[in-house]
Protein backbone atom coordinates (compact mmCIF):
# COMPACT_ATOMS: atom_id res chain seq x y z
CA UNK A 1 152.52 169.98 27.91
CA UNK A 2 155.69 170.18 26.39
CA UNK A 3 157.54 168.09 28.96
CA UNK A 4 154.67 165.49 28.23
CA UNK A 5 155.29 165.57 24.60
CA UNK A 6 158.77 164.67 24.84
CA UNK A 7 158.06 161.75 27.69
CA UNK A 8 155.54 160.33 24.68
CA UNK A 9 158.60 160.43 22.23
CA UNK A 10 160.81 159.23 24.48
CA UNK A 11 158.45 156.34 25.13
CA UNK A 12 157.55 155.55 21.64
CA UNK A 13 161.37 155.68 20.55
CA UNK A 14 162.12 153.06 23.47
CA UNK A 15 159.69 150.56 22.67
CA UNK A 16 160.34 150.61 18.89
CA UNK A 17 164.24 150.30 19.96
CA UNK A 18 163.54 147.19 22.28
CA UNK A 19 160.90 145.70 19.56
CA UNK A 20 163.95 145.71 16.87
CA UNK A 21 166.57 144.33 19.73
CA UNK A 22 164.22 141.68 20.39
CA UNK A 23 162.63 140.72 17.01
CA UNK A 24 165.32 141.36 14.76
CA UNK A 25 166.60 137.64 14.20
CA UNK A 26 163.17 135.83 14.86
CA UNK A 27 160.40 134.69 12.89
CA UNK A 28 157.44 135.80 13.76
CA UNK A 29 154.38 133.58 15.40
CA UNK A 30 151.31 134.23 16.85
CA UNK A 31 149.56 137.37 19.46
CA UNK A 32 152.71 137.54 21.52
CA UNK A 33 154.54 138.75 18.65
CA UNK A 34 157.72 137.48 16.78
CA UNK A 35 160.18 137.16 19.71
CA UNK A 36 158.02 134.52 21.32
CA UNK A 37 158.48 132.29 18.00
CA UNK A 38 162.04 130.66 20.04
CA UNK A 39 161.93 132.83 23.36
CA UNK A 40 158.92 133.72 25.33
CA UNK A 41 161.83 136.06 27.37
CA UNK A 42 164.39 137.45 24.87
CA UNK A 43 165.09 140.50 27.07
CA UNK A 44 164.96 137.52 30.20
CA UNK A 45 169.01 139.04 30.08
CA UNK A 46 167.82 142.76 30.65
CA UNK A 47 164.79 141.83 32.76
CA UNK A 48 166.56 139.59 35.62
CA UNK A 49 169.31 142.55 36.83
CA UNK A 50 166.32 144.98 37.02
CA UNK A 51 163.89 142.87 38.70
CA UNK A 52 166.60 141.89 40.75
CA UNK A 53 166.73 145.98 41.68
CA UNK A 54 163.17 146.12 42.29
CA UNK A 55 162.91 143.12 44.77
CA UNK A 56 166.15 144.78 46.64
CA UNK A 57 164.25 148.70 46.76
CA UNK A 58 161.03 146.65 48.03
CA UNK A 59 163.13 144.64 50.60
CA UNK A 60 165.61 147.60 51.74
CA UNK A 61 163.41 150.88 50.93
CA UNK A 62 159.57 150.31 50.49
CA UNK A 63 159.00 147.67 52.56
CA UNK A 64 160.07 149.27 55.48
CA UNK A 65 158.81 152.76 54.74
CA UNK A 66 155.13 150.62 54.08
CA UNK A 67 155.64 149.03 57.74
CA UNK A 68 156.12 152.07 59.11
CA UNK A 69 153.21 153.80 57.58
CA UNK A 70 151.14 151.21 58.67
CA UNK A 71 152.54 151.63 62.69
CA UNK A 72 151.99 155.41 62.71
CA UNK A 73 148.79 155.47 61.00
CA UNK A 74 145.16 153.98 61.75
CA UNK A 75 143.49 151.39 59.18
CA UNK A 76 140.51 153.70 58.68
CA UNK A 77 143.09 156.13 57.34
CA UNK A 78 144.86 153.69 54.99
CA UNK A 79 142.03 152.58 53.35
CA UNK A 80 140.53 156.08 53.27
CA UNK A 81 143.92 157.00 51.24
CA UNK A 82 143.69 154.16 49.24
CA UNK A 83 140.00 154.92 48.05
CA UNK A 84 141.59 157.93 46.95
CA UNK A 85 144.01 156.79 44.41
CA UNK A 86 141.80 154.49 43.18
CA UNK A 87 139.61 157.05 42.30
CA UNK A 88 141.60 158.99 40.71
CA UNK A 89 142.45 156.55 38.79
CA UNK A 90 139.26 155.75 37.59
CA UNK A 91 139.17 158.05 34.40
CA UNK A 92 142.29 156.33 32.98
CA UNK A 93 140.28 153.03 33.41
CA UNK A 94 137.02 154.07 31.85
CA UNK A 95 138.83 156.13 29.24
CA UNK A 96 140.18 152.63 27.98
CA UNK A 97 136.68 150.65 28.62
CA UNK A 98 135.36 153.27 25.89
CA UNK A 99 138.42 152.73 23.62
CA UNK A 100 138.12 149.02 23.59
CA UNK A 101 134.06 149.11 22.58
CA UNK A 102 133.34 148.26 26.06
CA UNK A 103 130.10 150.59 26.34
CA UNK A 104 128.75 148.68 29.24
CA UNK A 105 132.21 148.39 31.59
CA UNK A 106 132.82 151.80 30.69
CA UNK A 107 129.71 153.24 32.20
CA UNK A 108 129.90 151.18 35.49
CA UNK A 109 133.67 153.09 35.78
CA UNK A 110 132.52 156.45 34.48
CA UNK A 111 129.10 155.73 37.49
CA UNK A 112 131.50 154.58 39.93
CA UNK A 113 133.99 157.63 39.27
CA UNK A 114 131.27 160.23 39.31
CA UNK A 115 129.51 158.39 42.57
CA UNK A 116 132.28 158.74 44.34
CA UNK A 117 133.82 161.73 43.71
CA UNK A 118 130.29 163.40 44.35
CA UNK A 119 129.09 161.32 47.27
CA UNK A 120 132.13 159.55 48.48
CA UNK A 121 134.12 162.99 49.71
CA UNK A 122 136.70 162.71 45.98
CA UNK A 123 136.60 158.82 46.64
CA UNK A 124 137.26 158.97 50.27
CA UNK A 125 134.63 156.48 51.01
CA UNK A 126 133.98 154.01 48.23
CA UNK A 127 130.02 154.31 48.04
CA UNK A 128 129.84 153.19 44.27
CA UNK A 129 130.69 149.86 45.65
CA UNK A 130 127.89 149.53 47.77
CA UNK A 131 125.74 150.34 45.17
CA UNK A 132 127.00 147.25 42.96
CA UNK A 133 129.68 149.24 40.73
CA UNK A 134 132.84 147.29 41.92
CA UNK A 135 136.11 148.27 40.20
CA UNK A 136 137.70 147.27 37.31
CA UNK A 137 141.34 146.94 36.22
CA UNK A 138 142.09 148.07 32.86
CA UNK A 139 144.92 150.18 31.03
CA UNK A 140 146.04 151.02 27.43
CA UNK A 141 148.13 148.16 26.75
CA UNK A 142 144.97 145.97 27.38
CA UNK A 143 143.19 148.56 24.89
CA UNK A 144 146.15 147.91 21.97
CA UNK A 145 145.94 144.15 23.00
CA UNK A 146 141.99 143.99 22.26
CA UNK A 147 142.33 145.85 18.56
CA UNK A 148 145.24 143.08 17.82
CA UNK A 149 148.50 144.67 18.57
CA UNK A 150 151.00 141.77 19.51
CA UNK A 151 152.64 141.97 22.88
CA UNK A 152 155.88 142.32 21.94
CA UNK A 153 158.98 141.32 24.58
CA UNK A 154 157.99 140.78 28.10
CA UNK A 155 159.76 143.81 30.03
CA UNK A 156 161.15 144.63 33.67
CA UNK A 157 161.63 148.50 34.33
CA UNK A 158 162.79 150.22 36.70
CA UNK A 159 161.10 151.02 39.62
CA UNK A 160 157.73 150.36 37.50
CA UNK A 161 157.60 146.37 37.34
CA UNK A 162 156.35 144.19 34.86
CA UNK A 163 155.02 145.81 31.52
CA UNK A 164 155.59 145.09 27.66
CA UNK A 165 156.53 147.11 24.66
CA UNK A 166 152.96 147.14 23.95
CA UNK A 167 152.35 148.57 27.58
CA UNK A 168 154.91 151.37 26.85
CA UNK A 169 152.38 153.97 25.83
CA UNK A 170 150.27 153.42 28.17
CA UNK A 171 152.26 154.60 30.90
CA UNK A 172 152.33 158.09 29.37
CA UNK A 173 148.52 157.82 29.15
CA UNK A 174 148.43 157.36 32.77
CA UNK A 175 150.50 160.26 33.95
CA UNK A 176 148.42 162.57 31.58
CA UNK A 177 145.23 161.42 32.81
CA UNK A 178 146.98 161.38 36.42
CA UNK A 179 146.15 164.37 38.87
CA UNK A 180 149.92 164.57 39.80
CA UNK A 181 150.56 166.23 36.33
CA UNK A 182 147.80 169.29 36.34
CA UNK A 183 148.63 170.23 40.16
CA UNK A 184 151.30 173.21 39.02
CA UNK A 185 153.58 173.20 42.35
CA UNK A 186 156.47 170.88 42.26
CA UNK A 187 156.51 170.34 45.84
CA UNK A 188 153.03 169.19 45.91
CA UNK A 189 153.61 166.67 42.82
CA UNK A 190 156.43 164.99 44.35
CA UNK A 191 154.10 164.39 47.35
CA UNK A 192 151.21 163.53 45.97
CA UNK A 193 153.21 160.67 43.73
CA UNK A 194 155.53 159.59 46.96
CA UNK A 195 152.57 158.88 48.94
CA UNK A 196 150.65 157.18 45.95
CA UNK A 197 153.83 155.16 46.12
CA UNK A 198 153.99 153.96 49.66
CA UNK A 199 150.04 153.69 49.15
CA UNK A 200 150.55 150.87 46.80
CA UNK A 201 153.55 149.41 48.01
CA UNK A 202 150.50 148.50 51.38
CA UNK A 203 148.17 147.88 49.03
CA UNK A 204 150.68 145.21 46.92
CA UNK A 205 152.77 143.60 49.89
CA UNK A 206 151.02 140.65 49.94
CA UNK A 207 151.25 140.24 46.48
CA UNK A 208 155.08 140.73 46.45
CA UNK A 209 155.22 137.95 49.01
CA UNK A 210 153.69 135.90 47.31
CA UNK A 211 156.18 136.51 44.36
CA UNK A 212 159.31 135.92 46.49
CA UNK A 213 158.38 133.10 47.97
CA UNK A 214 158.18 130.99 45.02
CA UNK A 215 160.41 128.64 43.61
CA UNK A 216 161.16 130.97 40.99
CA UNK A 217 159.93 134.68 41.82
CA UNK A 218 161.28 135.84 38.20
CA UNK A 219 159.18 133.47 36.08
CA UNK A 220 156.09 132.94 38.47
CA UNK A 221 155.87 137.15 37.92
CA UNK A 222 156.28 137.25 34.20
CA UNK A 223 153.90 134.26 33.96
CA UNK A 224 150.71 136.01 36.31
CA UNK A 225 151.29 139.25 34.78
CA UNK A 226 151.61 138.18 31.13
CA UNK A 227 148.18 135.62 32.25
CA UNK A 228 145.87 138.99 33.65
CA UNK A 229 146.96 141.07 31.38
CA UNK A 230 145.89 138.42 28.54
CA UNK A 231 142.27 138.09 31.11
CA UNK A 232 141.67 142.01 30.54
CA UNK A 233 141.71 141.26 26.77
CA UNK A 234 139.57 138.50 26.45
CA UNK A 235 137.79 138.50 29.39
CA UNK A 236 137.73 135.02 29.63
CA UNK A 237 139.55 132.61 31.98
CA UNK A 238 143.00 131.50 31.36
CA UNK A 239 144.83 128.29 32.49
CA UNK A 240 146.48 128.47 35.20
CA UNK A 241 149.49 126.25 34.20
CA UNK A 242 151.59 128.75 33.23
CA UNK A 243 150.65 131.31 36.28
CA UNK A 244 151.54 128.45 38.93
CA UNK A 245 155.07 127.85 36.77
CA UNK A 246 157.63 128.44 39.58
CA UNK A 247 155.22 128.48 42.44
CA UNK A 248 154.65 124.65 43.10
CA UNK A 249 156.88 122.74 45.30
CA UNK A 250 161.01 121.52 44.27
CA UNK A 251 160.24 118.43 42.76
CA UNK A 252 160.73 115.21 45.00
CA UNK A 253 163.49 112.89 43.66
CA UNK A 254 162.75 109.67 41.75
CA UNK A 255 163.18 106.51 43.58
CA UNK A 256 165.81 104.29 43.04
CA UNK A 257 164.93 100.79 42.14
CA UNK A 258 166.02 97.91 43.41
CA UNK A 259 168.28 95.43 41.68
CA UNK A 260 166.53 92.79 43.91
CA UNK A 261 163.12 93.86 43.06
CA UNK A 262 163.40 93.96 39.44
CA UNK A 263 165.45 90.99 39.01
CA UNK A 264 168.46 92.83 36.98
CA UNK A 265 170.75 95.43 37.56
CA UNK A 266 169.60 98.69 37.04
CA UNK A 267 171.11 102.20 38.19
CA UNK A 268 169.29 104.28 40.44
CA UNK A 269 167.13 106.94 38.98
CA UNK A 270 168.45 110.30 39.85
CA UNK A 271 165.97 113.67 40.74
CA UNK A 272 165.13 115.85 38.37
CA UNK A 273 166.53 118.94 38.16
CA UNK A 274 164.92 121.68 40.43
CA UNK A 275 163.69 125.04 38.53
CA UNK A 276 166.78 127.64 38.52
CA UNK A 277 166.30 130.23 40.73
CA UNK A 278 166.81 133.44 39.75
């Protein structure tokens, strides 16, 4: 308990640290919080190294630890293990449906926890879903977001991906409500969290393709995480301008026109600058 304690500091401290970095010289505007006023990015200097990172541990490390697991091991198992984590996972969802006055979503989670852990062998077969309670994504950042707490400065972390400051405390929610943090052996912990690990890096890779193959992987990433995590507050749909920022093809250059055509002379029209890549 103790060690959590100090995680929940540490935590806390960090994101009130990065909200004064960020903030400190901007006026404020809006949900996102003051640092979107001029910059929707402001840590965009912090965030690019360390997604950088991550993309390099998925392409040299993950990656090829998730191809392998997939050679060695039959589909039936993968998605059995998969069903698993999920479902423990569950209470950390529901916990947050209650928080956020969401009576109804919460009791489909806290059904589809109980169904499965009962009836599906501790979620090794997902039976709630057959019986109409299909999952729901939710955390306490999304929780904060619903009662009116601003965003704050997108952020890249280590090894973790996109988040927020608002997101921050969330994390620490999720370890405590984690089964990795009651199981007392230390050897068992570690390998209970590296196979959740490789679990979602299969469960992910097609979403992390679809990130580095667009035009620009950094800001087509902020963009659809900042748009579903602004979904799970509302509920609602959002536009997807913003999510397809960075995904669409370079743009074609501008055709020159012809001095003959237009009856004077005119300079041909040059392309328009392609999106930086990152």
């Amino acid at each position: 308990m103790r060690r959590g304690l100090i995680l929940c500091a540490g935590i806390l401290a960090m994101s009130t640290g990065l909200s004064a970095c960020a903030t400190a010289d901007t006026p404020g505007r809006g949900t996102q919080g003051p640092a979107v006023a001029d910059n929707p990015d402001p840590l965009e200097p912090v965030n690019r190294p360390i997604f950088h990172f991550n993309m390099g541990l998925w392409d040299y490390v993950l990656h090829p630890v998730t191809e392998g697991y997939r050679a060695v091991t039959p589909e039936v198992f993968r998605e059995g293990v998969s069903n698993v984590f999920n479902n423990v996972g569950t209470p950390y969802i529901f916990i947050n449906d209650f928080l956020q006055g969401r009576g109804r979503q919460g009791m489909e989670d806290l059904s589809r926890f109980l169904v499965n852990t009962i009836f599906g062998l501790g979620g090794l077969f997902d039976v709630a879903n057959k019986l109409d309670l299909p999952p729901h994504d939710n955390g306490f950042g999304v929780t904060l977001g619903v009662w009116g707490v601003p965003q704050g400065p997108y952020l890249v972390l280590p090894f973790y991906g996109p988040s927020s400051v608002r997101n921050l405390p969330g994390i620490a929610m999720s370890i405590f409500t984690g089964p990795a943090y009651y199981i007392s052996s230390s050897t068992a912990q570690y390998a209970l969290s590296g196979m959740g690990v490789v679990d979602t890096g299969y469960t992910e890779r097609e979403s992390i393709r679809m990130v580095q193959e667009a035009v620009n992987p950094y800001v087509f990433m902020r963009n659809a995480w900042e748009q579903h995590e602004q979904y799970l507050i509302n509920g609602g749909e959002v536009s997807k301008s913003q999510l397809l920022e960075g995904l669409g093809p370079l743009p074609e250059p501008a055709a020159a026109t012809s001095p003959a055509a237009s009856g004077a002379d005119t300079a041909p029209a040059t392309s328009a600058p392609a999106p930086a890549h990152p």
